[in-house]
PDB file of N, CA and C in Angstrom:
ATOM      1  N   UNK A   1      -4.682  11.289  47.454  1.00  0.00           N
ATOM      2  CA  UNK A   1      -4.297  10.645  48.707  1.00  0.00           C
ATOM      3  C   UNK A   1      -3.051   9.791  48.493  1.00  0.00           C
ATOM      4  N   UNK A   2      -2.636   9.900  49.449  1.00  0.00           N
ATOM      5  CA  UNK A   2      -1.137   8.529  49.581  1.00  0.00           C
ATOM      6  C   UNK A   2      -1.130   7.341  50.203  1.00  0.00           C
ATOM      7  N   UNK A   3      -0.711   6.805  50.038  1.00  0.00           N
ATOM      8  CA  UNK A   3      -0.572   5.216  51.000  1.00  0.00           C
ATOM      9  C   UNK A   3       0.819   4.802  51.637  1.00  0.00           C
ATOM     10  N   UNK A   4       0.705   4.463  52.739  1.00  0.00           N
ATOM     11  CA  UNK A   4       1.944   3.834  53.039  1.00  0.00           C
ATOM     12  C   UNK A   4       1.247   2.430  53.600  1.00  0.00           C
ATOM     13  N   UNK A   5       2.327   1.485  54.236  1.00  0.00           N
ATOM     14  CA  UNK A   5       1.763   0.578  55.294  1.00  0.00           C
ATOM     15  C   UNK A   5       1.114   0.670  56.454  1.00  0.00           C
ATOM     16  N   UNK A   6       1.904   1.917  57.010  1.00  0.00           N
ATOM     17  CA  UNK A   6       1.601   2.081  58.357  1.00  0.00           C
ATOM     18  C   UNK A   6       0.534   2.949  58.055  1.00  0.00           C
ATOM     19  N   UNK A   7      -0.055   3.680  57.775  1.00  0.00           N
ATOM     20  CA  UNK A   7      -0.895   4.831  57.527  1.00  0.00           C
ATOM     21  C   UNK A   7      -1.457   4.434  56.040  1.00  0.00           C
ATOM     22  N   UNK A   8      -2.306   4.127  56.155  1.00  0.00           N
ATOM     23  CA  UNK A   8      -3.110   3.500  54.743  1.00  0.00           C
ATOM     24  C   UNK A   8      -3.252   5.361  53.867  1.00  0.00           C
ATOM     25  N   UNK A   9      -3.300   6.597  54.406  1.00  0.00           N
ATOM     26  CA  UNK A   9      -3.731   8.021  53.677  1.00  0.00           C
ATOM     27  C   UNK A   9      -2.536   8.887  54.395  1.00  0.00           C
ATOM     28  N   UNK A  10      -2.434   9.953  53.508  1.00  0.00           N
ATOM     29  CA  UNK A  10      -1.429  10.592  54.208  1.00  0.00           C
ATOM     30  C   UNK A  10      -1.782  11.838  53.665  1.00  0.00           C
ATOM     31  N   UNK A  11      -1.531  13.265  54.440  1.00  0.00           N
ATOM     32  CA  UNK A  11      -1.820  14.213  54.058  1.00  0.00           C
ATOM     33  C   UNK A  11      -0.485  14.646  53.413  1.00  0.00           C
ATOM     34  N   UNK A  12      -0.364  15.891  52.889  1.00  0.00           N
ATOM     35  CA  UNK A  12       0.905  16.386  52.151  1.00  0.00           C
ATOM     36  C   UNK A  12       1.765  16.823  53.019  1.00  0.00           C
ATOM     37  N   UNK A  13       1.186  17.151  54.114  1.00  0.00           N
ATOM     38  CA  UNK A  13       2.557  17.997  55.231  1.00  0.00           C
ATOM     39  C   UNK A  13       2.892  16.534  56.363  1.00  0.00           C
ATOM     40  N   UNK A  14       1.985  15.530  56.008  1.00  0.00           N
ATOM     41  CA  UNK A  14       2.819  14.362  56.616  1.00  0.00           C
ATOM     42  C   UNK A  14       3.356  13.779  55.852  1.00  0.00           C
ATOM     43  N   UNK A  15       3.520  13.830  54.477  1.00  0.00           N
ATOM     44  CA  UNK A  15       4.212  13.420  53.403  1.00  0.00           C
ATOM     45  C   UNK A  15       5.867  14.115  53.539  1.00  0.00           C
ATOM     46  N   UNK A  16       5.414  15.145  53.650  1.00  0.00           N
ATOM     47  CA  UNK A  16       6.748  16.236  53.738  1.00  0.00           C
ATOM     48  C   UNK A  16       8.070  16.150  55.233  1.00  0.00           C
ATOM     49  N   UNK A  17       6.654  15.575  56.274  1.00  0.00           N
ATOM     50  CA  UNK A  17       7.455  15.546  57.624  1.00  0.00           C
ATOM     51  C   UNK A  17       8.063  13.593  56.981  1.00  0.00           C
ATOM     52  N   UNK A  18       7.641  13.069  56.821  1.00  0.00           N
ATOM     53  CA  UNK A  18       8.574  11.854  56.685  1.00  0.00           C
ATOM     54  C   UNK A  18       9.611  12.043  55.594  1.00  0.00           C
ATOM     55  N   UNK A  19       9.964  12.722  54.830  1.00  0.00           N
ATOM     56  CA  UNK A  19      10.758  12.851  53.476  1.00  0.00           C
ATOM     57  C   UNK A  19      11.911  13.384  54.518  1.00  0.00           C
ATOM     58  N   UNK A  20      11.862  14.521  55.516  1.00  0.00           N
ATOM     59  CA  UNK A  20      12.709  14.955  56.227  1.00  0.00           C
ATOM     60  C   UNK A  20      13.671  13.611  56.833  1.00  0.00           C
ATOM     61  N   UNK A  21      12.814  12.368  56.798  1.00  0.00           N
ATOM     62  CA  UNK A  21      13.590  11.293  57.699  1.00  0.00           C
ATOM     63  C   UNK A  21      13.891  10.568  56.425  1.00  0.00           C
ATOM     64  N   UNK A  22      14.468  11.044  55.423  1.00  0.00           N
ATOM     65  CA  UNK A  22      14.768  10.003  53.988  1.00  0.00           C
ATOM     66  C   UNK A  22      13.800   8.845  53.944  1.00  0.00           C
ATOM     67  N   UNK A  23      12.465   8.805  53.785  1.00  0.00           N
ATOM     68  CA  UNK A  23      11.845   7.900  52.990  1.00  0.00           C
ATOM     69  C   UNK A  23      11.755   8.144  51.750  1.00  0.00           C
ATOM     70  N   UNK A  24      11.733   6.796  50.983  1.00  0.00           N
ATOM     71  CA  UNK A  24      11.602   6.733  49.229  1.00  0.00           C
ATOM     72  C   UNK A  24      10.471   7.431  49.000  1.00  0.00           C
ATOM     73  N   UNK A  25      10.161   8.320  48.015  1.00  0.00           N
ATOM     74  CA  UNK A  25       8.768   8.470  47.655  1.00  0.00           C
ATOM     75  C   UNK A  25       8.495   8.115  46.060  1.00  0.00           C
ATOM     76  N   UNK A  26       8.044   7.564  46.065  1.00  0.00           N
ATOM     77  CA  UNK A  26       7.786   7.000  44.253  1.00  0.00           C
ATOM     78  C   UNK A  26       6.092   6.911  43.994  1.00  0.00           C
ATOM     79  N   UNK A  27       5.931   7.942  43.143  1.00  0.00           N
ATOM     80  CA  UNK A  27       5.201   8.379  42.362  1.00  0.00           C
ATOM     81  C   UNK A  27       4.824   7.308  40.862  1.00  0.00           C
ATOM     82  N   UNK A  28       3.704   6.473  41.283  1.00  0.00           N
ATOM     83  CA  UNK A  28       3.359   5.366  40.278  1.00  0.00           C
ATOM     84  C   UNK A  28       2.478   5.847  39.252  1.00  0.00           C
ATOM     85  N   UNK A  29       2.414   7.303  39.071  1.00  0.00           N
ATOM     86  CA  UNK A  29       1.278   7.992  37.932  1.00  0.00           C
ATOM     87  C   UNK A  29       2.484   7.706  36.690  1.00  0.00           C
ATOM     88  N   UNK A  30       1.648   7.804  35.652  1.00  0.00           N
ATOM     89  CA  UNK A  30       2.081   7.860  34.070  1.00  0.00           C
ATOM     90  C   UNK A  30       2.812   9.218  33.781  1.00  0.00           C
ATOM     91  N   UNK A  31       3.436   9.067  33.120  1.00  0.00           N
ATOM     92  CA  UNK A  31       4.961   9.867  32.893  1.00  0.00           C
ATOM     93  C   UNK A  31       3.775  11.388  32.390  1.00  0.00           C
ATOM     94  N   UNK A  32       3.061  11.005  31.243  1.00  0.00           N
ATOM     95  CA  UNK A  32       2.244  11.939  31.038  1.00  0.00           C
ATOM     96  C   UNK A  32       1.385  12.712  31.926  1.00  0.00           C
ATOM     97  N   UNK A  33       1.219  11.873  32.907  1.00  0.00           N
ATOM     98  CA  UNK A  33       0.347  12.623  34.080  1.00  0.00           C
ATOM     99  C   UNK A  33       1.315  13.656  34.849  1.00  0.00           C
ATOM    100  N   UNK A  34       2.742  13.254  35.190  1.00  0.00           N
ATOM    101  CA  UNK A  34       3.767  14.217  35.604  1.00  0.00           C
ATOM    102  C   UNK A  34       3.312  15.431  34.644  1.00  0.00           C
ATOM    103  N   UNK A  35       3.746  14.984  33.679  1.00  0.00           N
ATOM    104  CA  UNK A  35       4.121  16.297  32.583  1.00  0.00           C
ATOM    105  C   UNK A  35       2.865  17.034  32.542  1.00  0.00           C
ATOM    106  N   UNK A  36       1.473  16.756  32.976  1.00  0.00           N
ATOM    107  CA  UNK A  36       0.448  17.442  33.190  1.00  0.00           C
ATOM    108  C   UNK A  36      -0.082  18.151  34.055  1.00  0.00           C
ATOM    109  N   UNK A  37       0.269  17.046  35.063  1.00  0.00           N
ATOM    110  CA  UNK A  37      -0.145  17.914  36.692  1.00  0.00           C
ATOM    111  C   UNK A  37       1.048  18.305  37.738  1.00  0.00           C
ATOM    112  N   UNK A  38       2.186  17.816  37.132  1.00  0.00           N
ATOM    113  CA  UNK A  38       3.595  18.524  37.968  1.00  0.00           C
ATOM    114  C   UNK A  38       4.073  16.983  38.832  1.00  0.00           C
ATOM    115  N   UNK A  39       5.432  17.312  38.830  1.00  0.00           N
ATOM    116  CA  UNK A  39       6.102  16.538  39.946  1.00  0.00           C
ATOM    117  C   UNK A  39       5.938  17.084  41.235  1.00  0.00           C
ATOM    118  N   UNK A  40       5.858  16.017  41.924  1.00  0.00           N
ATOM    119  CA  UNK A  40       5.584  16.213  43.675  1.00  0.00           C
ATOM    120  C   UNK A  40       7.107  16.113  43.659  1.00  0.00           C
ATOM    121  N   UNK A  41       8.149  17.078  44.409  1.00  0.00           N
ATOM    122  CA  UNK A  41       9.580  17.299  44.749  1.00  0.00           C
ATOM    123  C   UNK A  41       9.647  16.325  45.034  1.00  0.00           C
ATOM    124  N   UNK A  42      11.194  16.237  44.771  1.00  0.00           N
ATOM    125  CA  UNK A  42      11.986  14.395  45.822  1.00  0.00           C
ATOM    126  C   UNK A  42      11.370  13.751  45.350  1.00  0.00           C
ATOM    127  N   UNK A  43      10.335  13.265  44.628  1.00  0.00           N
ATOM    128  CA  UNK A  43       9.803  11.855  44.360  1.00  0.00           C
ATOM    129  C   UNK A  43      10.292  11.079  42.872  1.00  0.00           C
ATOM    130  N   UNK A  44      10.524  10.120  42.594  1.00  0.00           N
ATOM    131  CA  UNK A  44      10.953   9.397  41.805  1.00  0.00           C
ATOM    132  C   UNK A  44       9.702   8.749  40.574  1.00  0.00           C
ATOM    133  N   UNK A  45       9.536   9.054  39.850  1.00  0.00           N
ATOM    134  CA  UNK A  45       8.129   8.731  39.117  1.00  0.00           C
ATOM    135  C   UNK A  45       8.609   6.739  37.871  1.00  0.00           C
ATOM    136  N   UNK A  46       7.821   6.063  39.148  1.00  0.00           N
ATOM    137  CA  UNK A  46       7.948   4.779  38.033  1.00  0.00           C
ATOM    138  C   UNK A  46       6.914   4.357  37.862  1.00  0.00           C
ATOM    139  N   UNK A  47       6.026   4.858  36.958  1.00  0.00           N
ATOM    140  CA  UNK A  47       4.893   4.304  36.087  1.00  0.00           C
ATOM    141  C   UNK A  47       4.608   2.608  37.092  1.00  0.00           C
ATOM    142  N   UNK A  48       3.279   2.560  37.575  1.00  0.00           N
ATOM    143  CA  UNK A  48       2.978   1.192  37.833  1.00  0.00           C
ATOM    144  C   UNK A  48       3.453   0.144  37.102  1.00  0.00           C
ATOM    145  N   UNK A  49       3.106   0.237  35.569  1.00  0.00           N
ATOM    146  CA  UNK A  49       3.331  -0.195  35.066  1.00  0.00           C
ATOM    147  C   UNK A  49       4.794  -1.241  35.217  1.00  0.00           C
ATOM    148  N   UNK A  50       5.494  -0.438  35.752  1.00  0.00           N
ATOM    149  CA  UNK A  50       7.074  -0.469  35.431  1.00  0.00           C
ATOM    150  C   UNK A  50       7.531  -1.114  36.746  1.00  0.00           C
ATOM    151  N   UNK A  51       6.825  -0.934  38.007  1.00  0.00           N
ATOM    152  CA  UNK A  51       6.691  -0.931  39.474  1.00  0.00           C
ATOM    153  C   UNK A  51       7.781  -2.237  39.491  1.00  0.00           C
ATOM    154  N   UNK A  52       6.925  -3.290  39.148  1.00  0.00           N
ATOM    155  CA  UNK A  52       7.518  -4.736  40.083  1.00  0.00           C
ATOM    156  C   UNK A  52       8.709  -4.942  39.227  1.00  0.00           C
ATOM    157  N   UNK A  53       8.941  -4.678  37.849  1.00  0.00           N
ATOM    158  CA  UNK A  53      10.394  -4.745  37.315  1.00  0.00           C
ATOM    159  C   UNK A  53      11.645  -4.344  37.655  1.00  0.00           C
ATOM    160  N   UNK A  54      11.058  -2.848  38.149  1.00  0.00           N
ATOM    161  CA  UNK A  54      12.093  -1.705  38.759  1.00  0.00           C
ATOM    162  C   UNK A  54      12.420  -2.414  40.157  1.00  0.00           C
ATOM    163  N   UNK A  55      11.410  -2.954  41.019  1.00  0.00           N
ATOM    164  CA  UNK A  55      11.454  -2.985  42.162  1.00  0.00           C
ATOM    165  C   UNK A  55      12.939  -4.403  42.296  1.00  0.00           C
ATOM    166  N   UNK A  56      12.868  -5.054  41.344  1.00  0.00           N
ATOM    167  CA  UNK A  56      14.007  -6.388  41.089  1.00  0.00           C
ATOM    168  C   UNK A  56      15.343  -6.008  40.124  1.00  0.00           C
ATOM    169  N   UNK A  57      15.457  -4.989  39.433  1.00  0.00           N
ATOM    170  CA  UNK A  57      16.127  -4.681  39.657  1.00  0.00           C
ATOM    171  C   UNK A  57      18.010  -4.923  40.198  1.00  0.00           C
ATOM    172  N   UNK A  58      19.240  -4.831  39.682  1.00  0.00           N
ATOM    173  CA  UNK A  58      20.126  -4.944  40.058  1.00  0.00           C
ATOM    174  C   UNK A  58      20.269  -3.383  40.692  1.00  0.00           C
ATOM    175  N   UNK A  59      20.473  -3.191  41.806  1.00  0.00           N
ATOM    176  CA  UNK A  59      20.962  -1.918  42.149  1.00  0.00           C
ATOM    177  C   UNK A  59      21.220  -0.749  41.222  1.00  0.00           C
ATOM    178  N   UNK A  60      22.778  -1.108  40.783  1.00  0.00           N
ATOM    179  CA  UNK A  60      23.400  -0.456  39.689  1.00  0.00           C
ATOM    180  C   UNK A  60      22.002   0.065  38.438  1.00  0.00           C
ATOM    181  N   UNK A  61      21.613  -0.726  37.987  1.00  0.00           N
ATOM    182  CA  UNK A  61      20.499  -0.692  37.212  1.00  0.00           C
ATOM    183  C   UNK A  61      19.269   0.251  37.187  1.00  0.00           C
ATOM    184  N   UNK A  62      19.225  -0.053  38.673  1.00  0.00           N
ATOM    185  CA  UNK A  62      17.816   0.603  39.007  1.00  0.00           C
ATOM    186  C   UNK A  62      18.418   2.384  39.095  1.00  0.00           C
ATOM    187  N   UNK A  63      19.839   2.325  39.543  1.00  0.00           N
ATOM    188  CA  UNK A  63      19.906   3.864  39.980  1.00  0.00           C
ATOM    189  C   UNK A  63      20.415   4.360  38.701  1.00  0.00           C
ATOM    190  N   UNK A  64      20.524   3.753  37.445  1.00  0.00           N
ATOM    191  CA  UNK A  64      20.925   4.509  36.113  1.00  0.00           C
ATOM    192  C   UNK A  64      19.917   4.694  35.613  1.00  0.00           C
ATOM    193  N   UNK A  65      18.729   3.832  35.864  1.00  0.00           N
ATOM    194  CA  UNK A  65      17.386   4.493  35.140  1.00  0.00           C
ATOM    195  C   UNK A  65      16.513   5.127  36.000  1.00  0.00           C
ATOM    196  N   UNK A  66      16.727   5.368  37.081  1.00  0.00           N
ATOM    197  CA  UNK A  66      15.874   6.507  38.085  1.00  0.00           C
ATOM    198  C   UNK A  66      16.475   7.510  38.801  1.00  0.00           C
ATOM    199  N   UNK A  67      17.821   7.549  38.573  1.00  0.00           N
ATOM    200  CA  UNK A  67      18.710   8.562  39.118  1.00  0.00           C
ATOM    201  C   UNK A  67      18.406   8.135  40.912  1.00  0.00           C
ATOM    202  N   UNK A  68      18.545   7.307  41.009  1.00  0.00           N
ATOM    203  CA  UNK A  68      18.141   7.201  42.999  1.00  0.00           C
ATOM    204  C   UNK A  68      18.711   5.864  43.558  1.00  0.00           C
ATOM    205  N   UNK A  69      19.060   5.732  44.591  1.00  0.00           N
ATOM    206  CA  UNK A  69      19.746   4.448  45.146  1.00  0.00           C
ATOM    207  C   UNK A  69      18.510   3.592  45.345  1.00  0.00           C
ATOM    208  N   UNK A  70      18.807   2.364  44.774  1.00  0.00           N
ATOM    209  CA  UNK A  70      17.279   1.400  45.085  1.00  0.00           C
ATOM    210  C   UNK A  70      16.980   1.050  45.999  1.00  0.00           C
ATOM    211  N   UNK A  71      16.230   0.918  46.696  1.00  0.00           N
ATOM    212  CA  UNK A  71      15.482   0.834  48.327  1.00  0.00           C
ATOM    213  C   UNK A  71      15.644  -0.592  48.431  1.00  0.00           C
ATOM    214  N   UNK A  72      16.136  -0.820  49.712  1.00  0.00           N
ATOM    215  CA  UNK A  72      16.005  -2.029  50.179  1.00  0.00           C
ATOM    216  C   UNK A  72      14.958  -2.426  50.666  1.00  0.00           C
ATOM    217  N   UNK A  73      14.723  -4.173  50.983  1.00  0.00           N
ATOM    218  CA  UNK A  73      13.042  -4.485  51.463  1.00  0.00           C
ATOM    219  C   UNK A  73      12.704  -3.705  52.734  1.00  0.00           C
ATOM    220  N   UNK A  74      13.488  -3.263  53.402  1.00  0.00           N
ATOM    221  CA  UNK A  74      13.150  -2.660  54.782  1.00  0.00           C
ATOM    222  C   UNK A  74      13.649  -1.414  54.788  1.00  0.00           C
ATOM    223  N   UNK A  75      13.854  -0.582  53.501  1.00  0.00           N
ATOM    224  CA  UNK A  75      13.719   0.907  53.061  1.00  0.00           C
ATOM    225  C   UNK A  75      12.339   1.403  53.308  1.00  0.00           C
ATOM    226  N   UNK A  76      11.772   2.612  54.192  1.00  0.00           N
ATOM    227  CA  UNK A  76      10.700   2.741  54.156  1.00  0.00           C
ATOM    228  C   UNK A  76      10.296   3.814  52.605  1.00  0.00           C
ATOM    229  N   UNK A  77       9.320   3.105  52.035  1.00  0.00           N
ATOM    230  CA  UNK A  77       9.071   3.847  50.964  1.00  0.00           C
ATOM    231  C   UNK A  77       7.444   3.982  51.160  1.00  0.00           C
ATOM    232  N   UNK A  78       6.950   5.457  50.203  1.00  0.00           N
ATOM    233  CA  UNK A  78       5.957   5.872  49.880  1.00  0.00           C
ATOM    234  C   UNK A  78       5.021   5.874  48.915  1.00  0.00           C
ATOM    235  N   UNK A  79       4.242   5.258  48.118  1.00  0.00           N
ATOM    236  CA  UNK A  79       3.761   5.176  46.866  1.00  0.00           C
ATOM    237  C   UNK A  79       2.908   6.388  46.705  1.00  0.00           C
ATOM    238  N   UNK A  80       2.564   7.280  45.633  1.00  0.00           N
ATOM    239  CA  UNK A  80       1.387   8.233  45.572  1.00  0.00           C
ATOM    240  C   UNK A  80       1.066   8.025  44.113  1.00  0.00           C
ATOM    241  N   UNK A  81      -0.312   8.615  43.961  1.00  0.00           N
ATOM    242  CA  UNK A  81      -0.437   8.746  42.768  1.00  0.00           C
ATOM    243  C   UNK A  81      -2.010   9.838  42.288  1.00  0.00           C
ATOM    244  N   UNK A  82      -2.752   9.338  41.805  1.00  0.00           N
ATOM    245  CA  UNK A  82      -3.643  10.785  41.406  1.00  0.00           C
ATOM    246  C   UNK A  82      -4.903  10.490  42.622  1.00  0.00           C
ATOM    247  N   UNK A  83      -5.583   9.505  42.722  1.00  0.00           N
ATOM    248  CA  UNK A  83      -6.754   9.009  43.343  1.00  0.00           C
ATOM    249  C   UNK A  83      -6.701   8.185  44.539  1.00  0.00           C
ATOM    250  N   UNK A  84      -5.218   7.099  44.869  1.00  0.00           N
ATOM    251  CA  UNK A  84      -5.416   6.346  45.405  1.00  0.00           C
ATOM    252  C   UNK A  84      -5.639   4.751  45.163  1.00  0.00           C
ATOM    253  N   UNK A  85      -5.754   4.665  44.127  1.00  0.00           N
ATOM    254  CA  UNK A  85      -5.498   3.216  43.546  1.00  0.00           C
ATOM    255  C   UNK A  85      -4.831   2.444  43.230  1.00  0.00           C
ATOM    256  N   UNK A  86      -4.130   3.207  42.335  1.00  0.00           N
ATOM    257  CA  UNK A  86      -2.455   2.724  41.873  1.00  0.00           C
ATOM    258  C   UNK A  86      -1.434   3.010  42.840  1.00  0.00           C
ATOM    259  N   UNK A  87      -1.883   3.353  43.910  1.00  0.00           N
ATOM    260  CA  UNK A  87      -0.845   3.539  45.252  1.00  0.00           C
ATOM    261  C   UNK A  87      -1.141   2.306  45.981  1.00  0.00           C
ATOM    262  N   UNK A  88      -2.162   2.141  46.293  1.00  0.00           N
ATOM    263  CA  UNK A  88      -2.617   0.617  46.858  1.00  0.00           C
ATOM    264  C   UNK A  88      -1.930  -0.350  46.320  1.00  0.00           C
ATOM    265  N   UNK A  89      -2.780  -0.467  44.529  1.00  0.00           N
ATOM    266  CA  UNK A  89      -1.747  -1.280  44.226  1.00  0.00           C
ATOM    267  C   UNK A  89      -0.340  -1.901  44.138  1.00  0.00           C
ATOM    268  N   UNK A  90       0.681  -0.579  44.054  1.00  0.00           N
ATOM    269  CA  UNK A  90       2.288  -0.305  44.327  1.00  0.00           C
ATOM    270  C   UNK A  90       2.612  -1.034  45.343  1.00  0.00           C
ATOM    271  N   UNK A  91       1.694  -0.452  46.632  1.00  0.00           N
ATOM    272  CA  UNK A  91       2.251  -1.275  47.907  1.00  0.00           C
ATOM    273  C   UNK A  91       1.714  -2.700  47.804  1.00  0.00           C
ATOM    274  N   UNK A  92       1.120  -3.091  47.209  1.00  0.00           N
ATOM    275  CA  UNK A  92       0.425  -4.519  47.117  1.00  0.00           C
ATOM    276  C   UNK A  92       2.089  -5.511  46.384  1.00  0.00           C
ATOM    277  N   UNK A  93       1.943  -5.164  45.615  1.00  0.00           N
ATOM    278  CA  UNK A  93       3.008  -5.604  44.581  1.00  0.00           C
ATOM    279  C   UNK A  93       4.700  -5.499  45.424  1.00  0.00           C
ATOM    280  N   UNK A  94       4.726  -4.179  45.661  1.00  0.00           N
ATOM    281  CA  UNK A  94       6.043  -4.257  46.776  1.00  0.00           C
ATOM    282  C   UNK A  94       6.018  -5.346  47.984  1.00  0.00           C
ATOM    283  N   UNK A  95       5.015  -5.387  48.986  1.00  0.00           N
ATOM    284  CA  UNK A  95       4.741  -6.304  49.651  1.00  0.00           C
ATOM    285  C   UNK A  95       5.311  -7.789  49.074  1.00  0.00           C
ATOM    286  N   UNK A  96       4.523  -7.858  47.925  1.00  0.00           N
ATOM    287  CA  UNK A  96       4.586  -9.816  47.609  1.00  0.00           C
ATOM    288  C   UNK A  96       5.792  -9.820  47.216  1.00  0.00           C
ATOM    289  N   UNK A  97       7.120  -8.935  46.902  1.00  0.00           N
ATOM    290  CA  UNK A  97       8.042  -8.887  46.428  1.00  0.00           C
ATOM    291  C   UNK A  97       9.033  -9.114  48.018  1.00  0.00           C
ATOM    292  N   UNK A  98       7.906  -8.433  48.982  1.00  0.00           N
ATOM    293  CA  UNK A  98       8.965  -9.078  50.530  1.00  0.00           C
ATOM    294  C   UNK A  98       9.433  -7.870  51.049  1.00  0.00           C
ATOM    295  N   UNK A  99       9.155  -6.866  50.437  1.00  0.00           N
ATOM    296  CA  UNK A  99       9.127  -4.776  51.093  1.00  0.00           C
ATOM    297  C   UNK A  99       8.289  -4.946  52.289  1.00  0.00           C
ATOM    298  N   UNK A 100       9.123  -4.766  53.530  1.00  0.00           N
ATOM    299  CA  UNK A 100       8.165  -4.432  54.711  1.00  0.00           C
ATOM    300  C   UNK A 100       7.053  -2.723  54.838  1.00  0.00           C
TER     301      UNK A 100
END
């Protein structure tokens, strides 16, 4: 499952219809979990772990180590991940950082 704000679950073909309108999608699973179960296209994979560091970030910075322009607080972005937890969390952490 996915999480956003507005839509706490998201199916994959509503995942797909918002990507059409450039939302961020960042993928908070472990690098190893990519390399196991595949990248979801377009999505940017930053380990939870890594989440609130990346999220502060100097611009410049953020787009040399993720290949992607860094989202502003009122960038709509997507968190996913295997279960639903660590997507919650993502948006939890983006939130207190001031991400609408």
């Amino acid at each position: 499952r996915l999480c956003a704000a507005a839509a706490p679950n998201l199916s994959y073909k509503e995942l797909k219809d918002l990507k059409k309108a450039n939302v961020l999608h960042i993928d908070v699973r472990e690098r190893w979990e990519i390399d196991r179960f595949g990248k979801i296209p377009e999505s940017i994979n930053i380990p939870l772990g890594e989440l609130v560091e990346a999220l502060q970030m100097d611009p410049t910075e953020f787009k040399e180590q993720y290949n992607q322009n860094m989202p502003s607080k009122s960038d709509p972005v997507v968190f996913s991940c295997l279960a639903g937890t660590r997507s919650k969390q993502a948006l939890g952490f983006a939130m207190s950082l001031g991400f609408s």
